[in-house]
Structures are given as structure tokens and as C-alpha cells.
C-alpha atoms as a PDB file:
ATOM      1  CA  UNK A   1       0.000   0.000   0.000  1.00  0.00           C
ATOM      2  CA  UNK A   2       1.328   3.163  -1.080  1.00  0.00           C
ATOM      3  CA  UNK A   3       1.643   6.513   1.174  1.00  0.00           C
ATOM      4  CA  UNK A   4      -0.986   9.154   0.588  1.00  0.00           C
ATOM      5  CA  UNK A   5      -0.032  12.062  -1.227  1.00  0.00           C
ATOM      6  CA  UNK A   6      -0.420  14.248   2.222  1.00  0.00           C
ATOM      7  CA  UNK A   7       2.749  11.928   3.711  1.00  0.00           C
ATOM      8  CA  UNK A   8       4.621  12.131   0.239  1.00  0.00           C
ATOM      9  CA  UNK A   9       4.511  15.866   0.418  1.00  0.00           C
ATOM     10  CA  UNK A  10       5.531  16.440   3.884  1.00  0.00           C
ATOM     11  CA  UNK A  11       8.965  14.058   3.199  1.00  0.00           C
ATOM     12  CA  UNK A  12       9.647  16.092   0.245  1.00  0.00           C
ATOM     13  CA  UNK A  13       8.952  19.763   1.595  1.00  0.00           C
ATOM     14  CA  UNK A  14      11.484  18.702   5.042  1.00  0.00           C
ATOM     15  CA  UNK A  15      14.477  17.742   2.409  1.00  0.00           C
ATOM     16  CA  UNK A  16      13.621  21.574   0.710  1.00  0.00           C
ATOM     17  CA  UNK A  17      14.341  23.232   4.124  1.00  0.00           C
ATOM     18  CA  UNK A  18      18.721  23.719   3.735  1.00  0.00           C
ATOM     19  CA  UNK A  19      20.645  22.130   6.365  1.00  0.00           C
ATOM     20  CA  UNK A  20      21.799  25.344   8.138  1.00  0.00           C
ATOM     21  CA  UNK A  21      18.149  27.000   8.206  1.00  0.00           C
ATOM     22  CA  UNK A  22      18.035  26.474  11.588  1.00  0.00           C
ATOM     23  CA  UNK A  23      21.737  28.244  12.530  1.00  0.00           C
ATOM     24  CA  UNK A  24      20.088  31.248   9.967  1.00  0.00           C
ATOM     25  CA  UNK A  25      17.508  32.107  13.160  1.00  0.00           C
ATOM     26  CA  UNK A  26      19.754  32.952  15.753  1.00  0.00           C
ATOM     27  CA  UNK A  27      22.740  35.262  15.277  1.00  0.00           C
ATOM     28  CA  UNK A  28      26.435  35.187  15.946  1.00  0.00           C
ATOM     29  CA  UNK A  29      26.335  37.117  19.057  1.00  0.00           C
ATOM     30  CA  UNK A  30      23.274  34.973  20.406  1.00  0.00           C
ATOM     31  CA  UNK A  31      25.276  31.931  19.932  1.00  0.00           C
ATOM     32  CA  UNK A  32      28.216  33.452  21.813  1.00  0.00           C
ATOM     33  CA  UNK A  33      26.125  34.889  24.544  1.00  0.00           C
ATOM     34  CA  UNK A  34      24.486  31.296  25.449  1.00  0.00           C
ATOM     35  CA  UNK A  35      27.762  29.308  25.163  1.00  0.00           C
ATOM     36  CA  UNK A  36      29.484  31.977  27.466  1.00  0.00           C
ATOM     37  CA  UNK A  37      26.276  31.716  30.211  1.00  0.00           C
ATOM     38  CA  UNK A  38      26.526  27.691  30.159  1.00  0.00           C
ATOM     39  CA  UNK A  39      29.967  27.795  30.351  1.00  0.00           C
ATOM     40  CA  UNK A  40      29.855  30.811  33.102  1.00  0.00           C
ATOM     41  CA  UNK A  41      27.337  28.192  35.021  1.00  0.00           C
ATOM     42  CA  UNK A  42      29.401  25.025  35.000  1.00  0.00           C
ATOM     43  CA  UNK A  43      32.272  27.208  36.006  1.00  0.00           C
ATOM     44  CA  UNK A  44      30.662  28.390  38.614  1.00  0.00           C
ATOM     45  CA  UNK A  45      29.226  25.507  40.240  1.00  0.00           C
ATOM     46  CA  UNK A  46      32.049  23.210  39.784  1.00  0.00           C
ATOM     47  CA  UNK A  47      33.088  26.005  43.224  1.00  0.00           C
ATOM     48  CA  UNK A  48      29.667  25.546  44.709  1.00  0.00           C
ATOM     49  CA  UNK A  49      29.947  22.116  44.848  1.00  0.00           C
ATOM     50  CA  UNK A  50      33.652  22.181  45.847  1.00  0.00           C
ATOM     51  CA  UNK A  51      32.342  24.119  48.931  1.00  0.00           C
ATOM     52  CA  UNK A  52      29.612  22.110  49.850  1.00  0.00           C
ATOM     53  CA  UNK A  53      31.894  18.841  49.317  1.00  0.00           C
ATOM     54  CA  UNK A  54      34.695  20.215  52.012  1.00  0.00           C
ATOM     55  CA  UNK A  55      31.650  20.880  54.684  1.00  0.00           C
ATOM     56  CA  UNK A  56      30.562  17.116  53.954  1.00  0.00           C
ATOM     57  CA  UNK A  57      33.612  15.228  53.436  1.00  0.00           C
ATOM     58  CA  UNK A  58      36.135  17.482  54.751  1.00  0.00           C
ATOM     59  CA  UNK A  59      39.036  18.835  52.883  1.00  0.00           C
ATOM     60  CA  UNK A  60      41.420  16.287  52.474  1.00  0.00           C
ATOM     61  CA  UNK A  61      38.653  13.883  50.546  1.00  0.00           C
ATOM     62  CA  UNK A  62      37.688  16.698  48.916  1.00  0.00           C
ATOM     63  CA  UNK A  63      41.269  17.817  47.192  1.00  0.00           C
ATOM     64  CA  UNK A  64      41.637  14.031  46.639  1.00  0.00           C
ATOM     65  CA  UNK A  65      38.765  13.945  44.365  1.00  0.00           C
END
């Protein structure tokens, strides 16, 4: 049983959209922005939890790690 011509179309319009359409929508400096905030947060935290770790553990575990 063949596809409808409903399903047909919708596989064919997808492979019309180009492969960096996507990457058009959101500009240089937005890319920058959010890759400097995520890596801003991880930075951050990796301290946070470095702190909490020492009160837990103590320090010695803590540098070990």
C-alpha cells in the first residue's frame, strides 16, 4: 500500500528546508552569549559544589577527588 499524497509531500517539503536554516535564526552574538552563560554556570558551580563537598567530606577527601 502506497503513502498518501499528504505523507509524500511532507517528506519532500522537510528535504527543501537547507541544512543550516536552523543556525540562519539565531545570530552570531546569540550563539556566543548562550555558550558563554553555560559555560559561566558550569564554572561556577564546579566552586559551589567544591564548597559544599569540604563541609561534607572534609578537605582532604575533597582535594583528593
Amino acid at each position: 500500500m502506497q503513502a498518501g499524497y499528504g505523507a509524500n509531500k511532507l517528506c519532500c517539503s522537510w528535504k527543501a528546508i537547507p541544512a543550516d536554516f536552523f543556525s540562519m535564526l539565531v545570530s552570531p552574538a546569540q550563539k556566543w552569549l548562550a555558550d558563554f552563560l553555560i559555560l559561566a554556570a558550569i564554572w561556577g558551580l564546579s566552586f559551589l559544589f567544591m564548597r559544599m563537598a569540604a563541609v561534607e567530606l572534609g578537605p582532604r577527601p575533597t582535594t583528593a577527588f
